[in-house]
Each structure stands twice: as structure tokens, then as C-alpha cells.
Protein backbone atom coordinates (compact mmCIF):
# COMPACT_ATOMS: atom_id res chain seq x y z
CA UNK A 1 0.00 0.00 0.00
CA UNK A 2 3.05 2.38 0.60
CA UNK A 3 4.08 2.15 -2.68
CA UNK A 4 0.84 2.56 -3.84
CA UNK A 5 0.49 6.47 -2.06
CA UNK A 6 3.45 7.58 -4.06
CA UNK A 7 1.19 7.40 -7.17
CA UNK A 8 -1.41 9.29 -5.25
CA UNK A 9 -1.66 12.52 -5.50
CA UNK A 10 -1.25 14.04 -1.41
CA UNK A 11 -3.86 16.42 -2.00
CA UNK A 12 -6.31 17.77 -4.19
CA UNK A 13 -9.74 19.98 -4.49
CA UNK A 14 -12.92 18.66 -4.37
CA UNK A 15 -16.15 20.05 -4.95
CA UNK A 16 -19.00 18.64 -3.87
CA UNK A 17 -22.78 19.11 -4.97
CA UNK A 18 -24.75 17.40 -2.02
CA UNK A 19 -27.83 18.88 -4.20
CA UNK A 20 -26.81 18.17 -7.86
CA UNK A 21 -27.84 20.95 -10.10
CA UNK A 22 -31.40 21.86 -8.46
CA UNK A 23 -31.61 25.42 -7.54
CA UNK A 24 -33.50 27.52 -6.07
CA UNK A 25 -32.65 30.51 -8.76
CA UNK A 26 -32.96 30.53 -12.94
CA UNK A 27 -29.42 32.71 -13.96
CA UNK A 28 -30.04 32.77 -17.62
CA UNK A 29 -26.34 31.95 -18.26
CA UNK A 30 -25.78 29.18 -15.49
CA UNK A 31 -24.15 26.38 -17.42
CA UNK A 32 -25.14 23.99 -14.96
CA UNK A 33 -28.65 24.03 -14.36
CA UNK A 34 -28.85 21.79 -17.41
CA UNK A 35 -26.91 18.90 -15.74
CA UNK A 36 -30.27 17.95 -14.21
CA UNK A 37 -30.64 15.59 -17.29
CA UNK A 38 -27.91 13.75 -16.36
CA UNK A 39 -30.12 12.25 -13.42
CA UNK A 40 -34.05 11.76 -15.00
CA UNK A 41 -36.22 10.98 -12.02
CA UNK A 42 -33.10 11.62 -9.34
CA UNK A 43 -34.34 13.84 -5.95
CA UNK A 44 -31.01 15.33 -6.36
CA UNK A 45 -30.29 15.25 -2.78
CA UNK A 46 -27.02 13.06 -1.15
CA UNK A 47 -27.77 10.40 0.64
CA UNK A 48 -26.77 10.01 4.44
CA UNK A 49 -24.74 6.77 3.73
CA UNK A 50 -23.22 8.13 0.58
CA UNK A 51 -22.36 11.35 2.46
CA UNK A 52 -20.42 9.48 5.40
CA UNK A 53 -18.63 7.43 1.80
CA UNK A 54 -17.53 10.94 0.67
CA UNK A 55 -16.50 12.41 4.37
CA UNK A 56 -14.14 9.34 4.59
CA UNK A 57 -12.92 8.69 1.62
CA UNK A 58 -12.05 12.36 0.80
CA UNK A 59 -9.99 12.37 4.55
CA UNK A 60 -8.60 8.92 3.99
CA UNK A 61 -7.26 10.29 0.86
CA UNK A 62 -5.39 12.72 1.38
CA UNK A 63 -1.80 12.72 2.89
CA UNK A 64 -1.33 16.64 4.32
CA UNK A 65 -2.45 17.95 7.31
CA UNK A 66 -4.78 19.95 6.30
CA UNK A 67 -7.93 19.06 4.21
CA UNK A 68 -10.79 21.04 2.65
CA UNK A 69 -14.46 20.13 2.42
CA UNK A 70 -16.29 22.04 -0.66
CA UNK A 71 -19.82 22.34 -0.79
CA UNK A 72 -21.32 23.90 -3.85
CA UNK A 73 -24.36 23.58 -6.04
CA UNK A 74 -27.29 24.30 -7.44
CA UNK A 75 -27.67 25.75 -4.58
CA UNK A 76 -25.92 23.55 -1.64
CA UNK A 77 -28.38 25.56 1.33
CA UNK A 78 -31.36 23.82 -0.12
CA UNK A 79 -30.18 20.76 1.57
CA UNK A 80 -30.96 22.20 4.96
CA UNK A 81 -28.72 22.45 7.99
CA UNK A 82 -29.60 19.06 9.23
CA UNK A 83 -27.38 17.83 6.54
CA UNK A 84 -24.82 19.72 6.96
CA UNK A 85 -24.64 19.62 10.56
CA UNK A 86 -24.21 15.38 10.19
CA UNK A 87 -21.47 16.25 7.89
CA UNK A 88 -19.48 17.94 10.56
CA UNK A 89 -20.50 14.66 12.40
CA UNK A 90 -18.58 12.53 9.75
CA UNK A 91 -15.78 14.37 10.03
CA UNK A 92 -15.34 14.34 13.28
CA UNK A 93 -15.53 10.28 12.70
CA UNK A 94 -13.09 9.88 9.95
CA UNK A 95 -10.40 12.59 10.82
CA UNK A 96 -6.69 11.76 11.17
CA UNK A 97 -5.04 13.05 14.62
CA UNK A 98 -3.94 16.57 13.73
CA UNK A 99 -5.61 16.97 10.70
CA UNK A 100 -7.20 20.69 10.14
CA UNK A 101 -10.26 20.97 8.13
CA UNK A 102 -11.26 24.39 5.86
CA UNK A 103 -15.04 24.55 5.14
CA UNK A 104 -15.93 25.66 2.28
CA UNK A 105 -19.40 26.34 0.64
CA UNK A 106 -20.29 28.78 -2.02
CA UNK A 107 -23.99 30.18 -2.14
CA UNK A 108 -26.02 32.59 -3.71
CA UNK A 109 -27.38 33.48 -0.54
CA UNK A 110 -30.67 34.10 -1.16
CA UNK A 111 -31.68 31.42 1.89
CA UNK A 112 -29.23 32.26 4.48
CA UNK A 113 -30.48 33.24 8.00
CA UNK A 114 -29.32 34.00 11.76
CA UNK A 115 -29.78 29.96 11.76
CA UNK A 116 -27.40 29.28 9.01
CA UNK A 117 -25.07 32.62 9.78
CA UNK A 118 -24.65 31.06 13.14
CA UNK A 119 -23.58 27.37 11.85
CA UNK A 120 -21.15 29.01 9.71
CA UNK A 121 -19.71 30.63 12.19
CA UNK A 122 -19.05 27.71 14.73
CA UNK A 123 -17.84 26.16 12.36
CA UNK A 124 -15.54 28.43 10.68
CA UNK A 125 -16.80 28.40 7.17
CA UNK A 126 -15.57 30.25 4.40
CA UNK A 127 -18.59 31.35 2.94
CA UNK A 128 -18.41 32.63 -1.08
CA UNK A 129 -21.41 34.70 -2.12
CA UNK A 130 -22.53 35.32 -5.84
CA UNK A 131 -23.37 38.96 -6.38
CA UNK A 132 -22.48 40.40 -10.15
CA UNK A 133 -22.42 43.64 -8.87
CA UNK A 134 -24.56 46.78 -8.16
CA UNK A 135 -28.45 45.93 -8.29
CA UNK A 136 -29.29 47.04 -12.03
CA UNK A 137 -26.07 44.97 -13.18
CA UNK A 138 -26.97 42.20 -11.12
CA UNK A 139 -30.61 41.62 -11.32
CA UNK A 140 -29.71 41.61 -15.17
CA UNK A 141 -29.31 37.94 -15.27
CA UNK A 142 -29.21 36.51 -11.56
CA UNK A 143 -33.09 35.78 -11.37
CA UNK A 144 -35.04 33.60 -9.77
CA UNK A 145 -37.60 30.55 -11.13
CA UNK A 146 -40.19 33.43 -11.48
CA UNK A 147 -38.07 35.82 -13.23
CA UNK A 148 -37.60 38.24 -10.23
CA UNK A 149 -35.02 40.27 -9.62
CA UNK A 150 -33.01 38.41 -6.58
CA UNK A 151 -30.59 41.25 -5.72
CA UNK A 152 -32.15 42.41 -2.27
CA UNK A 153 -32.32 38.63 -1.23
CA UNK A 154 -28.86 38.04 -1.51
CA UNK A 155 -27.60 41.46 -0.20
CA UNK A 156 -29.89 40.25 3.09
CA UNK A 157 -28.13 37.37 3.17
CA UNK A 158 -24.93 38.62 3.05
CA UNK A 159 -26.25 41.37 6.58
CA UNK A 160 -26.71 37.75 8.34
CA UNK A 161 -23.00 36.90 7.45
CA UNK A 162 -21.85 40.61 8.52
CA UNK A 163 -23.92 40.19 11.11
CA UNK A 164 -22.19 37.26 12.90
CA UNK A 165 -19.01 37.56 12.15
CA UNK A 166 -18.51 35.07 9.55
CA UNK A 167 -15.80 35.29 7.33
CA UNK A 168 -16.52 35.39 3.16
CA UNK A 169 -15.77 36.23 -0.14
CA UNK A 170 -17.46 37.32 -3.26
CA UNK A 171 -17.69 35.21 -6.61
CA UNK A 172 -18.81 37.71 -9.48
CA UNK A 173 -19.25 36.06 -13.06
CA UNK A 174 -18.45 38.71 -15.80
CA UNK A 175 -20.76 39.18 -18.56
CA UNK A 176 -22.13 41.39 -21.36
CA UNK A 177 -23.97 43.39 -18.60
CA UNK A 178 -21.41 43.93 -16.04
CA UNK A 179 -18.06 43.97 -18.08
CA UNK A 180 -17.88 47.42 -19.18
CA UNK A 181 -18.03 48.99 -15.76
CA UNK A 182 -14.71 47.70 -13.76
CA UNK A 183 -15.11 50.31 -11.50
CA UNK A 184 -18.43 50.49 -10.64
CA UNK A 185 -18.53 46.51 -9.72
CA UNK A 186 -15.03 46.59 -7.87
CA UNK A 187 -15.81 50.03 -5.61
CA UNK A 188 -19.53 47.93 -4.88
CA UNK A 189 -18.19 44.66 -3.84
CA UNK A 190 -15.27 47.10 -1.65
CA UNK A 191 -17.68 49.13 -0.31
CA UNK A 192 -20.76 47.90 0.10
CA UNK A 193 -20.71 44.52 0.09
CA UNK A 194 -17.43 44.93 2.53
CA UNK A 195 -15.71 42.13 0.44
CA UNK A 196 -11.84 41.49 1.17
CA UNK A 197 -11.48 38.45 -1.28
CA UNK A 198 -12.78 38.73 -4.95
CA UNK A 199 -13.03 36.19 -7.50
CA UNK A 200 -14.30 37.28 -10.81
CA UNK A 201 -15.30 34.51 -13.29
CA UNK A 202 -15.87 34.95 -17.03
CA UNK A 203 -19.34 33.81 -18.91
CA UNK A 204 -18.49 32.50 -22.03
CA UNK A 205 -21.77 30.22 -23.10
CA UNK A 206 -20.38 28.27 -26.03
CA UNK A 207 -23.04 27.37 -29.23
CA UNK A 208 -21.88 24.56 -32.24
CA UNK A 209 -24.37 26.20 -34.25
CA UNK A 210 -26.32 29.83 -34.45
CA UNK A 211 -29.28 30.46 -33.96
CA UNK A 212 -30.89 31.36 -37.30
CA UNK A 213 -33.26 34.05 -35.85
CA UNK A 214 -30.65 35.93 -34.34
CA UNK A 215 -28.83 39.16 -36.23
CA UNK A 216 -26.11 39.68 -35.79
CA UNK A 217 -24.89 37.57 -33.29
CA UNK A 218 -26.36 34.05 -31.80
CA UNK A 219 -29.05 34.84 -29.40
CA UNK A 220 -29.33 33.55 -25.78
CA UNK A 221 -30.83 31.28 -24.28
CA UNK A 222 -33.13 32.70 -21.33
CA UNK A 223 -33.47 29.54 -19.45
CA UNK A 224 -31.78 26.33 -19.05
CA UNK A 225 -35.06 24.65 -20.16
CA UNK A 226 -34.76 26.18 -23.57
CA UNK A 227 -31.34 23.93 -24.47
CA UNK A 228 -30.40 20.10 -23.87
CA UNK A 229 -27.78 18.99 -21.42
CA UNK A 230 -24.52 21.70 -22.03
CA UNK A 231 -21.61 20.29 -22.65
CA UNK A 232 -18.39 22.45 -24.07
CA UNK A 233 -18.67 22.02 -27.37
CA UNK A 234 -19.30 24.89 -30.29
CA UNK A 235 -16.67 27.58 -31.65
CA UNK A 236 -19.84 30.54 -31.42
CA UNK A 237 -20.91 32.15 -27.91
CA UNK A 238 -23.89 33.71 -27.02
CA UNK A 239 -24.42 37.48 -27.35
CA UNK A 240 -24.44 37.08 -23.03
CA UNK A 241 -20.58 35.90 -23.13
CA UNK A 242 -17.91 38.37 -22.08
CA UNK A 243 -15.48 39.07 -24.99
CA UNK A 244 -12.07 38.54 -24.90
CA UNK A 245 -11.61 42.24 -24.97
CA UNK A 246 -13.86 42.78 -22.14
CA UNK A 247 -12.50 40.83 -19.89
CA UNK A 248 -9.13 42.09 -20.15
CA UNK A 249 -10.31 45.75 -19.79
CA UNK A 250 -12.46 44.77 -16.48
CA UNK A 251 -9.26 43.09 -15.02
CA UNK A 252 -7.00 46.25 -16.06
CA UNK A 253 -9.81 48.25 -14.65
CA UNK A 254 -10.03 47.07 -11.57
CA UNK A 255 -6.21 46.87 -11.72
CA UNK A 256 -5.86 50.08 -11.29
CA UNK A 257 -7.80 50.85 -8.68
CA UNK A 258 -6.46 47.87 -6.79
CA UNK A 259 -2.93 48.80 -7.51
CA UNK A 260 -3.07 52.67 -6.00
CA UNK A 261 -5.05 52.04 -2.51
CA UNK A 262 -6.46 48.24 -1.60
CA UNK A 263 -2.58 46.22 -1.83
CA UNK A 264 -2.54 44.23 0.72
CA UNK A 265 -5.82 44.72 2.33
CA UNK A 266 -8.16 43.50 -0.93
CA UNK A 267 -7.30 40.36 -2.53
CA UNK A 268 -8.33 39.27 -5.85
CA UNK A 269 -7.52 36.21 -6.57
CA UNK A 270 -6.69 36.75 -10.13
CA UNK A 271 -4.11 39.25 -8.93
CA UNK A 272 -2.74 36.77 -6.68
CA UNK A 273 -2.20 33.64 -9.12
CA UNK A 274 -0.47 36.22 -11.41
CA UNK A 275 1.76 37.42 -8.67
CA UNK A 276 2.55 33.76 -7.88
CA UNK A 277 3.23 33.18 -11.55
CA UNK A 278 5.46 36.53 -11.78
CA UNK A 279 7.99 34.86 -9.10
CA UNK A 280 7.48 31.37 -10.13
CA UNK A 281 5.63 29.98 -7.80
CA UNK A 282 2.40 27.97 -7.92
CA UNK A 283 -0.35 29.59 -8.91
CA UNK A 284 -3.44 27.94 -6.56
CA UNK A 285 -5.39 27.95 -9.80
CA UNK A 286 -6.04 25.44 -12.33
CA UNK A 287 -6.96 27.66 -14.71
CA UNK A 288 -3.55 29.68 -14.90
CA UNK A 289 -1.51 26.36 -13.88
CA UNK A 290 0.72 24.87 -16.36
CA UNK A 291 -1.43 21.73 -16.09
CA UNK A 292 -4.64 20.76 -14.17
CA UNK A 293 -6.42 17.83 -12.92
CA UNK A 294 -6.58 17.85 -8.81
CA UNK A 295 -9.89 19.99 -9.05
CA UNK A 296 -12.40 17.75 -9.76
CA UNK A 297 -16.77 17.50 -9.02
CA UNK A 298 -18.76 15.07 -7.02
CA UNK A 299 -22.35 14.93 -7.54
CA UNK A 300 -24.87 13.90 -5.44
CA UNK A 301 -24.85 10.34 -6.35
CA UNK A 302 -21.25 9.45 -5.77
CA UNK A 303 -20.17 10.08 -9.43
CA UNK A 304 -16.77 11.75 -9.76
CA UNK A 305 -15.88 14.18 -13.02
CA UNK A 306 -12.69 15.34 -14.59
CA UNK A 307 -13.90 19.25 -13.30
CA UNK A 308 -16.52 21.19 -12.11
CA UNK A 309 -16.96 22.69 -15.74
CA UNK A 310 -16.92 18.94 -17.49
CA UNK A 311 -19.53 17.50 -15.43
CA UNK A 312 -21.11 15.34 -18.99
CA UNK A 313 -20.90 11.67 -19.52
CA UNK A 314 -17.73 11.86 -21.76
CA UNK A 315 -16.10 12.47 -18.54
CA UNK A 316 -17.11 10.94 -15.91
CA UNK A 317 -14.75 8.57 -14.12
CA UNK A 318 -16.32 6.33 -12.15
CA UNK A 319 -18.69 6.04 -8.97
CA UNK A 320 -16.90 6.44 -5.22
CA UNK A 321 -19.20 4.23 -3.98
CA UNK A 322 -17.70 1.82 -6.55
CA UNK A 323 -14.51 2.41 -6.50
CA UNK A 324 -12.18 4.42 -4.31
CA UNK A 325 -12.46 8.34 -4.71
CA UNK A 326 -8.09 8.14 -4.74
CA UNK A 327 -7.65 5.58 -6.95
CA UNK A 328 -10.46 7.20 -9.68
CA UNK A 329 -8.61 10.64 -9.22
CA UNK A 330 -5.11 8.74 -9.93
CA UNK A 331 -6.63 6.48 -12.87
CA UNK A 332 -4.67 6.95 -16.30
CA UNK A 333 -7.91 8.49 -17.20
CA UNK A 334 -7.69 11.83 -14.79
CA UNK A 335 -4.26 12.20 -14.97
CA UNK A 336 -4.18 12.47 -19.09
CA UNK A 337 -7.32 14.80 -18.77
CA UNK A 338 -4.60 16.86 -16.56
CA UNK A 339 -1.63 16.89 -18.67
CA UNK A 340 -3.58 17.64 -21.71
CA UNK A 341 -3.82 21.25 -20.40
CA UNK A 342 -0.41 21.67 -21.46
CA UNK A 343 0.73 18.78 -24.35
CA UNK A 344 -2.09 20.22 -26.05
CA UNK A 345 -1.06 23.91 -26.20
CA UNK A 346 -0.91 25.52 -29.81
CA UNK A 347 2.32 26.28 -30.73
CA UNK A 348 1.35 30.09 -30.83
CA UNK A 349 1.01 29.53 -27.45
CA UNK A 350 3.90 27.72 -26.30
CA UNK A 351 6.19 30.96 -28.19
CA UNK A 352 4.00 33.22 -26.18
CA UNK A 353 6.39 35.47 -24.11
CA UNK A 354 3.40 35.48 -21.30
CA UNK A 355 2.72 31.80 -21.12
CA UNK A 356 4.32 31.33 -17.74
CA UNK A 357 1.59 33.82 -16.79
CA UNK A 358 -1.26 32.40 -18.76
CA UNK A 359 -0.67 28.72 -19.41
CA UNK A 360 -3.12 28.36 -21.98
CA UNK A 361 -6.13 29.33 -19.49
CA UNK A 362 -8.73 26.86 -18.93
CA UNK A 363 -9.16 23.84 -21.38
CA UNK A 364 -13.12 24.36 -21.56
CA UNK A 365 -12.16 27.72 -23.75
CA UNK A 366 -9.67 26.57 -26.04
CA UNK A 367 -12.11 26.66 -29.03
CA UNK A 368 -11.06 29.00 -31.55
CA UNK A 369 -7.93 29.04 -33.84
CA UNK A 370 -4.26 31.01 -33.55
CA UNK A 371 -3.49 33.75 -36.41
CA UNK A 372 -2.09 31.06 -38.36
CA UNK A 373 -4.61 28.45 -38.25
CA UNK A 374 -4.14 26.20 -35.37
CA UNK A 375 -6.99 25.14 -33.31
CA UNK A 376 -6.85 25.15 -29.64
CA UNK A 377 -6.35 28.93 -28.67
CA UNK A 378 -8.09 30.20 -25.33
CA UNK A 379 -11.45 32.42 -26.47
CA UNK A 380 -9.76 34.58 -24.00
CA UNK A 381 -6.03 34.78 -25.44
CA UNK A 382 -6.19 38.17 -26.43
CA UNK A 383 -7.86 39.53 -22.66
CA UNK A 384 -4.97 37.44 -20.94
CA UNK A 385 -2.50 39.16 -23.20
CA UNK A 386 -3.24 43.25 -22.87
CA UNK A 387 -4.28 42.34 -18.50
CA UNK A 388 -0.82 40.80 -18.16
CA UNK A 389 1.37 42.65 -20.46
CA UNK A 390 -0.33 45.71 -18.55
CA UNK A 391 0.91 44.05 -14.97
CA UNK A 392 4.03 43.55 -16.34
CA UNK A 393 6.18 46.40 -14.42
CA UNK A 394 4.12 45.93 -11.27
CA UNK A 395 3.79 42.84 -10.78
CA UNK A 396 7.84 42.58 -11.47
CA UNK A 397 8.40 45.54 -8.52
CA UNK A 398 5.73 43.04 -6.21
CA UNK A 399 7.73 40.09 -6.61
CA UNK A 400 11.29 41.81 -5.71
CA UNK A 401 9.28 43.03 -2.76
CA UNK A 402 8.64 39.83 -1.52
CA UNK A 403 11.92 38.12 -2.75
CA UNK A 404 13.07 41.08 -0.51
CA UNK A 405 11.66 40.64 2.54
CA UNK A 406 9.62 43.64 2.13
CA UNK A 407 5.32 44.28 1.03
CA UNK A 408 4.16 44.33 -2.26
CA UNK A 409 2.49 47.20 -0.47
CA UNK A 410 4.76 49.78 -1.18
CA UNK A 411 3.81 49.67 -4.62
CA UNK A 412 1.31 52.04 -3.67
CA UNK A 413 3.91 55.03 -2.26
CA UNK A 414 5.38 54.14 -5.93
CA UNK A 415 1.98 54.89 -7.85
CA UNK A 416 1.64 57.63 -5.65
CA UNK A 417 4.62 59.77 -6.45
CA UNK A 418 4.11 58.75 -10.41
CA UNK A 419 0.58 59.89 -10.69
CA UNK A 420 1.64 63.47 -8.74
CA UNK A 421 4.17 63.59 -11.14
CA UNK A 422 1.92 62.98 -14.10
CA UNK A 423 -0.74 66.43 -12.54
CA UNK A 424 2.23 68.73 -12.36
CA UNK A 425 2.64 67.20 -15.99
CA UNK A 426 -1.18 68.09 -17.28
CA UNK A 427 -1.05 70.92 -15.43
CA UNK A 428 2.18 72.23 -17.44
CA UNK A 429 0.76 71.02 -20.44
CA UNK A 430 -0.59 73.56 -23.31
CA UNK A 431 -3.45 72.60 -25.58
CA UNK A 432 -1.43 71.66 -28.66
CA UNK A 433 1.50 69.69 -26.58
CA UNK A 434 1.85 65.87 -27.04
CA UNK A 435 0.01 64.35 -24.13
CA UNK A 436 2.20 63.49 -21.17
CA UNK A 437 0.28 60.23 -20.76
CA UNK A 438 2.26 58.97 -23.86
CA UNK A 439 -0.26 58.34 -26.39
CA UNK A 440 1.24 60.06 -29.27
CA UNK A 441 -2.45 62.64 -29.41
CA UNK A 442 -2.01 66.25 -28.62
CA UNK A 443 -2.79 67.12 -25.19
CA UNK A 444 -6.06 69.05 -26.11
CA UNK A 445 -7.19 65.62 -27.72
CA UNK A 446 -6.32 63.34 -25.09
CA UNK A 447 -6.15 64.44 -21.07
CA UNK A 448 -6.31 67.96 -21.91
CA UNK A 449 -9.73 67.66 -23.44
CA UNK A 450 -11.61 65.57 -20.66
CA UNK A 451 -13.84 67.03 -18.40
């Protein structure tokens, strides 16, 4: 058995969907809603035997001292506390002397109470709330099974968190109705929503064929129920996707508003996988890892998938119920699905002087072609490449920070002096001067002519 473990991997990230895909909400672009066909006639709710299976196996499993249990969704709350409160039960059981457990469960809050706000907080969860931003750009697509607008539900929910202490982060999917305002989403989730730790996930709703009513571009979708079971297949998108040129505005947005005041006390994780990139460390994300594989999904049923985003019958590995949770992780299977991220990199990609930043991105978006032809280039490629040759310069000064012993804090003193610099600059300026921002425009046509 010893020689066995050193085939294992010692640790990897699980999430599980004690619920399946049932929600409670009807988010026009949720990919996952559809996966209810995979299970005709299921409740979609865990069993208690197969959740004491998953509590062990995942703690038998791994081989560091401290272990994670995920709960996501659907919407995981719709189980009830009963369930979870057993589940703290289990582990309790099955835990190795030592052994640490993070909690974990991501929620669109709508449901949460002083019951569940309480739990949370005895039990040290970190709790992830979806909010897409401000109400307007929120309630655009984040509705409920009526249609409604959910945006005062979930900001509720979130005053029960505040409320008792418990600690959480904010998951914000970027789309064609929140994109274009990097600002406006980042200074919300700052300010009002008090978030410390950001996550911002692209929409990109992939089509293998247009819809022939739609001009000009392939129209959406406005419910799960109007398409089969999603899988990632198609080279079109939706007219709800972000575009590639979106997303890397938003993240150079909120960039630089991060980069002159919140460094080191708001932490986006993007901006913290590139910084671990930038001194060659690893990143914590799949998506911007050189290869992936150790994030995988359990659904209710004991099934195990490749990833959260490839939950379809193509890859599926196996039942743990069936066979060991370890050993289907480890299986030639899971372990080519990982290495693929990389040995299947366009060679426009592998010249790429940003790849150690970028990796490719995430396999599920690698469905258009390179300039000359190739297929297998990131929908993305050309948002990854303006966001991190932007970060460049700072993310070069954070990293000698750290490599010195020193914060990547002081980044902001740095910003500081440049942008005074810059005013004295305008101010100097006359109308017909080249702009000192660098742009090449006269002044009057450039900072000298905004408001």
C-alpha cells in the first residue's frame, strides 16, 4: 500500500454538490442548471450513507495535514442544515489526529439566515457569495424561477454573514452586462458589500451552431429549459458571453484601482495567481496552472468528473461508492485529462512570451484558432495578453518586494509619487502639446480635453 500512495496525489480539491444541479434561482447563463438531465427521475439530494462514503474517503485520501471540504451547487443551502450539521458529524468520525479541516461552501445566498449565519460561524466556514455587482447589473441575469429580480435577497443574506461575524468572499461572473463597468462593480463589492477576497469569473456560453433568428450575433438562451444537457462544445458564444476584450479591460480596470489604494488589504484572486506566476511559484489555480487535474466535481450520487466545468458523460470517471475516490482521481484516465492542459497547447502559445503567466487558461475555452490556423487557442487569449502585459512592471516591482523581505504594499507610495508627477505634468501642459500620458495625441485631444 506504501508504494501505492506515491502514485497518489497528497492532496487535491474537491467540490461537492450534495444537491446536484437543483436550484432555487434561474441565472439565464448558469451552465449547470442543465446537468439535471444527467439524473431523469433523481431527488437530487445526497444520501446520508453516501455522504459518510464521501466524508471518509475524501480524509482517507489525502496525505497533508490539512484538508478542505467544498460544498457547492445548485444551490448547496437547499439541503438544509440538518445535513450539513451530520457532515461535521462525519468528520469528526473519519479525521486523522492533527488533521485541520477548511469549510468551504459557495452560495447565492438568497436562503441564508441568523440559523445558518450562526452554523457558519461555529464552524468556521468560508462562505463565497454570488453577487455580479450593483443591483441594475446584477438583477440583469441573476433571477429567480419566477423571473424576479433576486438582488435584495442576496444582499440580506450577506447582513446575516456581517452580522455574525462570519468570514466570506465574493464570486462575481463577468458578462455582457457587467463587463464594461470595472469600476463600478469593484468600488460595490469594496464598499458595500465589505468584500476582502474577490473572485471574478468569465461567462463564455459556447453554441456549435447559431441560432438562425438571431442578427447579428447568436441569441441567448433565457433559461436552461430552452437547451439540452450543455456540454463544451461549439466555436460561437452567445451574445451574453464576455469578450475577450472585455475581460481584459475589467481586469485592467479594476487593476488600477487595486494597484493605488487596496494592496494588501483586498485580494483578488486573479491578482494573486499572477503574482505567484510573476515569481514562479504555484499559482493555486487550475486555470492559470501549467497543467490541471486535482480539481475535480462530485455529484450527489457518488459520481466523480474530470472538473466542475466537465460534469457530462464523456467524462465521468467512475462512482466512489464503486470504486475508491483516490484511486479514480489517480486512474490513467484523470491524470491524461490533466496533462492535456499543457501537451495540447498551440504552438502560438507555447512561443508566447506570457505563457508562464497564462498557461493556456482553462481547457473548456480553447475553441477558436491562432493567427495562423491552429486550433486550440483560449477564447480569452487576447484579454490574458493586454491584462498581463499591462501588470508587467508591477507585478515585477511586487515580486522583488517579496523576494526582498519587504510588502508588495509599497507599490502604492510608488503609484503615488508617479501619478503626482503625471498632474504637475497636465497641469504644465498647453493645448497643442503631445500628451504626457504617452499616447502620441495632442494634449487638447487626449487628457487635456476631458472634463
Amino acid at each position: 500500500m506504501t508504494t501505492l500512495l506515491k502514485n497518489y496525489p497528497p492532496a487535491f480539491h474537491l467540490l461537492a454538490k450534495p444537491s446536484g444541479a437543483t436550484c432555487n434561482l434561474d441565472c439565464a447563463y448558469c451552465f449547470f442548471l442543465s446537468k439535471e438531465l444527467l439524473y431523469p427521475g433523481s431527488r437530487f439530494r445526497m444520501a446520508d450513507a453516501m455522504l459518510e462514503t464521501y466524508i471518509r474517503q475524501l480524509l482517507e485520501a489525502h496525505q497533508t495535514p490539512q484538508v478542505q471540504v467544498a460544498w457547492q451547487g445548485g444551490e448547496p443551502t437547499l439541503m438544509g442544515l440538518d445535513f450539513f450539521r451530520r457532515s461535521i458529524e462525519y468528520v469528526e468520525q473519519y479525521r486523522k489526529p492533527g488533521t485541520q479541516i477548511e469549510y468551504t461552501i459557495q452560495t447565492n445566498g438568497t436562503l441564508l439566515d441568523d440559523a445558518w449565519a450562526a452554523f457558519f460561524k461555529a464552524h468556521n466556514f468560508l462562505v463565497g457569495i454570488s453577487i455580479d455587482g450593483p443591483q441594475a447589473l446584477h438583477d440583469a441575469y441573476r433571477v429567480d424561477k419566477g423571473g424576479q429580480p433576486t438582488f435584495d435577497r442576496v444582499m440580506r443574506g450577506l447582513g446575516f454573514l456581517q452580522k455574525h461575524g462570519v468570514e466570506y468572499n465574493t464570486l462575481t461572473t463577468l458578462h455582457h452586462a457587467n463587463a464594461d463597468h470595472p469600476a463600478q462593480v469593484y468600488r460595490f463589492l469594496r464598499d458595500d458589500c465589505g468584500s476582502r477576497f474577490l473572485q471574478f469569473i468569465p461567462i463564455i456560453e459556447r453554441l456549435d451552431q447559431p441560432d438562425a433568428a438571431a442578427s447579428p450575433s447568436p441569441a441567448p438562451w433565457t433559461s436552461w429549459r430552452d437547451r439540452p444537457l450543455y456540454t463544451q462544445a461549439g466555436a460561437l458564444v452567445t451574445d451574453r458571453s464576455v469578450t475577450a476584450e472585455q475581460y481584459g479591460r475589467f481586469l485592467i480596470g479594476i487593476f488600477e484601482e487595486w494597484v493605488r489604494r487596496d494592496v494588501g488589504t483586498v485580494y483578488v484572486q486573479m491578482f494573486d495567481v499572477a503574482l505567484a506566476n510573476w515569481l514562479g511559484e504555484p499559482s493555486g489555480l487550475c486555470v492559470h496552472s501549467k497543467t490541471c487535474g486535482l480539481a475535480l466535481a462530485l455529484e450527489h450520487n457518488g459520481d466523480l468528473y474530470a472538473c466542475d466545468h466537465f460534469v457530462e458523460p464523456a467524462y465521468r470517471l467512475g462512482n466512489i461508492a464503486e470504486t475508491p475516490m483516490i484511486e479514480l482521481i489517480a486512474s490513467p484516465q484523470q491524470v491524461k485529462f490533466g496533462q492535456d492542459k499543457f501537451d495540447a497547447l498551440p504552438g502560438y502559445c507555447r512561443a508566447c512570451e506570457v505563457r508562464f503567466a497564462c498557461h493556456g487558461g482553462c481547457p473548456k475555452d480553447r475553441f477558436i484558432a491562432t493567427p495562423d490556423g491552429e486550433p486550440g487557442l483560449n477564447y480569452l487569449c487576447a484579454g490574458y495578453k493586454s491584462f498581463f502585459h499591462h501588470i508587467d512592471q508591477p507585478m515585477r516591482f511586487m515580486a522583488d518586494m517579496l523576494r526582498r523581505g519587504r510588502a508588495p504594499a509599497e507599490i502604492m507610495q510608488l503609484y503615488a509619487r508617479r501619478d503626482a508627477a503625471r498632474q504637475q505634468a497636465f497641469a504644465a501642459a498647453g493645448r497643442n502639446d503631445p500628451c504626457p500620458c504617452g499616447s502620441g495625441k495632442k494634449f487638447k485631444q487626449c487628457h487635456g480635453g476631458r472634463a
